[in-house]
N, C-alpha and C. Protein backbone atom coordinates (compact mmCIF):
# COMPACT_ATOMS: atom_id res chain seq x y z
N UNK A 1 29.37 28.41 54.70
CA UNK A 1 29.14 27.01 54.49
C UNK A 1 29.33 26.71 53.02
N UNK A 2 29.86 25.76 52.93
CA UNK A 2 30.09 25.31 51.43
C UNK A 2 30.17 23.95 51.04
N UNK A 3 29.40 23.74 50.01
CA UNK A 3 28.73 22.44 49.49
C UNK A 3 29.61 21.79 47.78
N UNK A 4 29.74 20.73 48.22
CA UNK A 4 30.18 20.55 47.24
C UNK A 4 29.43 19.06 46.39
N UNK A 5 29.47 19.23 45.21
CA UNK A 5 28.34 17.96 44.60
C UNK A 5 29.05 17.74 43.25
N UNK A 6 29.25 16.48 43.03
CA UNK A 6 29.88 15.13 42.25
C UNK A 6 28.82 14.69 41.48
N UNK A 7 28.75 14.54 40.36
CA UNK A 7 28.03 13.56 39.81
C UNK A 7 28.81 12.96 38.47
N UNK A 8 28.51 11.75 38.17
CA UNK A 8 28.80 10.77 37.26
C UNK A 8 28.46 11.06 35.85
N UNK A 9 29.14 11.23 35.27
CA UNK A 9 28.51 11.62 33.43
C UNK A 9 29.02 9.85 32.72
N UNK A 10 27.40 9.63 32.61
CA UNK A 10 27.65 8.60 31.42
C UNK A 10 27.76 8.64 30.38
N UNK A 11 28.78 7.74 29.75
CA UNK A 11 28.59 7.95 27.76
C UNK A 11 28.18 6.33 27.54
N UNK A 12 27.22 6.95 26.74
CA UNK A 12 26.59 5.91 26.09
C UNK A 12 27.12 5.98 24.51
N UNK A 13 27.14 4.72 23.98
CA UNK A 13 27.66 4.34 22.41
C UNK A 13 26.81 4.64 21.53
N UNK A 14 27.24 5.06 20.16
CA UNK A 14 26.33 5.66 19.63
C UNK A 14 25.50 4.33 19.07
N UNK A 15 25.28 3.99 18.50
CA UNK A 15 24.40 2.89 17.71
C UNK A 15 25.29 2.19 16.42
N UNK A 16 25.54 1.18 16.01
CA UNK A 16 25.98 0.87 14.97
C UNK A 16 25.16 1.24 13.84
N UNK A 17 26.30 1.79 12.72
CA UNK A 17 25.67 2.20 11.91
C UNK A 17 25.25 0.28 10.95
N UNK A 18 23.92 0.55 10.59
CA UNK A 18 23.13 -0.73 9.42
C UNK A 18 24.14 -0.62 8.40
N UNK A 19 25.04 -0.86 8.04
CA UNK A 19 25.85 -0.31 6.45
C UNK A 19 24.94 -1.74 5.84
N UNK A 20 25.20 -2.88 5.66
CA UNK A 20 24.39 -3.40 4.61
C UNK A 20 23.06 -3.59 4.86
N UNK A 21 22.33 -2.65 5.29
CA UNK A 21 20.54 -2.54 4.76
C UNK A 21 20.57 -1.10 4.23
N UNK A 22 21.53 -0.28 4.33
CA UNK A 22 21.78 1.19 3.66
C UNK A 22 22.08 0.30 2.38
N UNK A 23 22.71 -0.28 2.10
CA UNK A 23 23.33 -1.20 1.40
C UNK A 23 22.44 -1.64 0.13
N UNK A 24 21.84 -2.61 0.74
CA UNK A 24 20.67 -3.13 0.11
C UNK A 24 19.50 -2.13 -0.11
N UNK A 25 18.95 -1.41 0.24
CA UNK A 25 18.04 -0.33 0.04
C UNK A 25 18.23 0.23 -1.09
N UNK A 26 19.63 1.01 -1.18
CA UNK A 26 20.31 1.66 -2.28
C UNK A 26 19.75 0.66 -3.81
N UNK A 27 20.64 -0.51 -3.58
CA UNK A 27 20.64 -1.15 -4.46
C UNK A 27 19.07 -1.65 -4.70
N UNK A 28 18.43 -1.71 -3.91
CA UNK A 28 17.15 -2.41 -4.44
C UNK A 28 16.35 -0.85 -5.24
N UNK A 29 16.79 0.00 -4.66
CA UNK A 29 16.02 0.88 -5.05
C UNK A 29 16.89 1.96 -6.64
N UNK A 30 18.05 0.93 -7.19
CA UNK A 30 18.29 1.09 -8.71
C UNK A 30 17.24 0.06 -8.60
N UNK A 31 17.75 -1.06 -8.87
CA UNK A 31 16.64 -1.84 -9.49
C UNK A 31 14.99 -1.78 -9.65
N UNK A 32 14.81 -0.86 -8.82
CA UNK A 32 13.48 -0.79 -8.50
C UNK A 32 13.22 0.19 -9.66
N UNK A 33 14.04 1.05 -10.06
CA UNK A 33 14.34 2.07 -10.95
C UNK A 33 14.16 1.80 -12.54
N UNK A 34 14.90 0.40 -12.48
CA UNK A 34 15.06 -0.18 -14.25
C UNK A 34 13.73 -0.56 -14.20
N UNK A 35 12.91 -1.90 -13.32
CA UNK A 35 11.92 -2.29 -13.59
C UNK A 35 10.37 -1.74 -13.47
N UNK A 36 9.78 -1.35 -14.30
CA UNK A 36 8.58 -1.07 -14.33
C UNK A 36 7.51 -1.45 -14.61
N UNK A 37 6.53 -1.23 -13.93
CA UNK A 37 5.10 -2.22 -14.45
C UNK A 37 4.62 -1.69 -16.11
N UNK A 38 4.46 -2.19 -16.97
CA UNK A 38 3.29 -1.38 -17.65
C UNK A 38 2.45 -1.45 -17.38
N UNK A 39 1.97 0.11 -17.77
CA UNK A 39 0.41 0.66 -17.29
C UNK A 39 -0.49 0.23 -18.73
N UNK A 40 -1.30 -0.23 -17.90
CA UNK A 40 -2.40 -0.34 -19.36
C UNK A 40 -3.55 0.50 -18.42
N UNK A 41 -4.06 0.90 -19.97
CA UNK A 41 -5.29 1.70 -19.60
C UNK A 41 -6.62 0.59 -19.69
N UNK A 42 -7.26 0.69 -19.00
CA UNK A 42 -8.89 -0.20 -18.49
C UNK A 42 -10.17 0.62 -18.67
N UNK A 43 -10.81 -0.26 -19.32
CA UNK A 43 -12.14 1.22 -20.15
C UNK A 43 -12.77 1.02 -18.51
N UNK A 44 -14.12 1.56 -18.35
CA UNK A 44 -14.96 1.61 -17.46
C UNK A 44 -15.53 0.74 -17.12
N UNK A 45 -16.03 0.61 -18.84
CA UNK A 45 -16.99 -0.96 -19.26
C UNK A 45 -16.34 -2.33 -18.33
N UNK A 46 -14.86 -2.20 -19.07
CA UNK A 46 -14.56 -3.84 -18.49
C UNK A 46 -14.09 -3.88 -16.93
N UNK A 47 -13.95 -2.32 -16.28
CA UNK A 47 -13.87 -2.83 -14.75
C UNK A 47 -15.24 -3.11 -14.00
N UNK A 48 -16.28 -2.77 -15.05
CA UNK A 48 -17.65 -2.71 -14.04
C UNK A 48 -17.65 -4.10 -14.78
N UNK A 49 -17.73 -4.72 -15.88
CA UNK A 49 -18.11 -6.36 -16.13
C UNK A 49 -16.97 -7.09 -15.17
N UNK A 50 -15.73 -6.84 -14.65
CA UNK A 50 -15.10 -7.18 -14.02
C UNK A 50 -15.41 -7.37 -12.39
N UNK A 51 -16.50 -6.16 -11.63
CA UNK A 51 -17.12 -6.24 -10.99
C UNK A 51 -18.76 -7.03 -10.74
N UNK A 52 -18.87 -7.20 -12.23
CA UNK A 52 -20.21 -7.92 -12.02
C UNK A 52 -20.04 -9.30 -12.17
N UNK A 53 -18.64 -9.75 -12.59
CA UNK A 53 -18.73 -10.87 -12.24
C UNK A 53 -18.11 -11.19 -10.77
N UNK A 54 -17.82 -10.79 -10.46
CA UNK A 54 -17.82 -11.13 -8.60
C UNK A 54 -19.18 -10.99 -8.31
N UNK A 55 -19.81 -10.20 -8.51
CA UNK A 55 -21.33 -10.17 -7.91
C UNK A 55 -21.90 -11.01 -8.41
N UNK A 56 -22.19 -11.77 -9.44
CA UNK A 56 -22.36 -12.69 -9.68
C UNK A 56 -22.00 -14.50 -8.94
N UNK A 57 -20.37 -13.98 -8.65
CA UNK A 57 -20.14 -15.41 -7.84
C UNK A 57 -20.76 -15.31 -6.44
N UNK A 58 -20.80 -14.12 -6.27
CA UNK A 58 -21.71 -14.25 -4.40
C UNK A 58 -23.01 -13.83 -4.54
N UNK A 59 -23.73 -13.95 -5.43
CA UNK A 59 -25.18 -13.73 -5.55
C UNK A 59 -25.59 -15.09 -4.74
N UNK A 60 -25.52 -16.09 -4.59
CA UNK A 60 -26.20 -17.35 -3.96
C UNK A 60 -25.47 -16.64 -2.32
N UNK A 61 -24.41 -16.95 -1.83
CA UNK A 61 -23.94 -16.41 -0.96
C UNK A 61 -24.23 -15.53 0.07
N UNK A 62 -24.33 -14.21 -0.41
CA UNK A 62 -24.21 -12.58 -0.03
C UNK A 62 -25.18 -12.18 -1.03
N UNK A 63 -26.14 -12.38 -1.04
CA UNK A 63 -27.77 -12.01 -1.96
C UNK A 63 -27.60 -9.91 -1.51
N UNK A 64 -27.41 -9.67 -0.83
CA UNK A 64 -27.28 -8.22 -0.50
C UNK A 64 -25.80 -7.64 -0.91
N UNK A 65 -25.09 -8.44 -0.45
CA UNK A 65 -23.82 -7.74 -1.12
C UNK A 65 -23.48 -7.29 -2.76
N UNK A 66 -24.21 -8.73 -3.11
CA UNK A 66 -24.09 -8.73 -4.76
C UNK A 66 -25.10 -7.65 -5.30
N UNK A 67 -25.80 -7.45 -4.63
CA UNK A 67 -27.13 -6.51 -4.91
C UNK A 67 -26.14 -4.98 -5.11
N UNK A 68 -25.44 -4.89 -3.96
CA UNK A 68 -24.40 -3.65 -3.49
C UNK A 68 -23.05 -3.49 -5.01
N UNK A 69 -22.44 -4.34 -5.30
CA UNK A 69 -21.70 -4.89 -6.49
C UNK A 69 -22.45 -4.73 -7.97
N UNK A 70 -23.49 -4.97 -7.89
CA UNK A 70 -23.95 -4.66 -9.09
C UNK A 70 -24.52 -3.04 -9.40
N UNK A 71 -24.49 -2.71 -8.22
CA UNK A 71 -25.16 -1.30 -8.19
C UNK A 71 -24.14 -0.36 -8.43
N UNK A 72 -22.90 -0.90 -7.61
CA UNK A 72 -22.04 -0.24 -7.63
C UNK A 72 -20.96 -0.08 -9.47
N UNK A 73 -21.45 -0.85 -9.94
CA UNK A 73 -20.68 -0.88 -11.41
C UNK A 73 -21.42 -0.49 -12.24
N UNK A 74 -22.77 -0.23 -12.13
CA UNK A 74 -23.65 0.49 -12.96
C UNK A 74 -23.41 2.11 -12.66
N UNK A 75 -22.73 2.37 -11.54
CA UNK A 75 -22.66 3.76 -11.19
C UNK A 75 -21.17 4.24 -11.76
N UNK A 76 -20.36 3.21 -11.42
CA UNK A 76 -19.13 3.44 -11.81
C UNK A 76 -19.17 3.45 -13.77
N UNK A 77 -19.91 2.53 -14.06
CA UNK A 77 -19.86 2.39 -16.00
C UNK A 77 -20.61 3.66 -16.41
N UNK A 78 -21.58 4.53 -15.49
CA UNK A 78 -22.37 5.87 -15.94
C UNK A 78 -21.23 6.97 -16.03
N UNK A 79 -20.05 6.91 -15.05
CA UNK A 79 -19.17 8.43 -14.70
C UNK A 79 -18.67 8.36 -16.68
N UNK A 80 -18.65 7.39 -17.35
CA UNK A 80 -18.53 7.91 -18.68
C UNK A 80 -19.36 8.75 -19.36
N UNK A 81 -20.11 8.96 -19.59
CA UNK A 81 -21.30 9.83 -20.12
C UNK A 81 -21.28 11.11 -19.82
């Protein structure tokens, strides 16, 4: 006895290649290259007064949060010492 079996081979397309977002990527990423932030350095002091004044604007507000904010910049202004 003998069997015989057929089947169908599909081709599927490959995908178009993106050429202009390869494109743009490239290029954004010179530019991204020339421009740089400057870094400034930030003492301790002025990110925790920077934090206490937010705790300050939600002290009427968030009476516990600001409580949390102020605690939290007295801990952060100590890691100097």
């Amino acid at each position: 006895m003998s069997t015989a079996s057929t089947f169908d081979v599909l081709h599927i397309d490959t995908p178009a290649v993106p050429r202009g977002a390869v494109i743009a990527a490239q290029v954004f990423a010179r530019i991204a290259g020339w421009v740089k932030a400057p870094v400034r350095k930030v003492s301790r002091a002025a990110e925790a007064a920077t934090v206490r004044e937010m705790a300050m604007g939600l002290q009427h507000t968030d009476p516990g949060f600001a409580a949390d904010l102020f605690a939290a910049a007295a801990r952060h202004e100590s890691l100097d010492d």
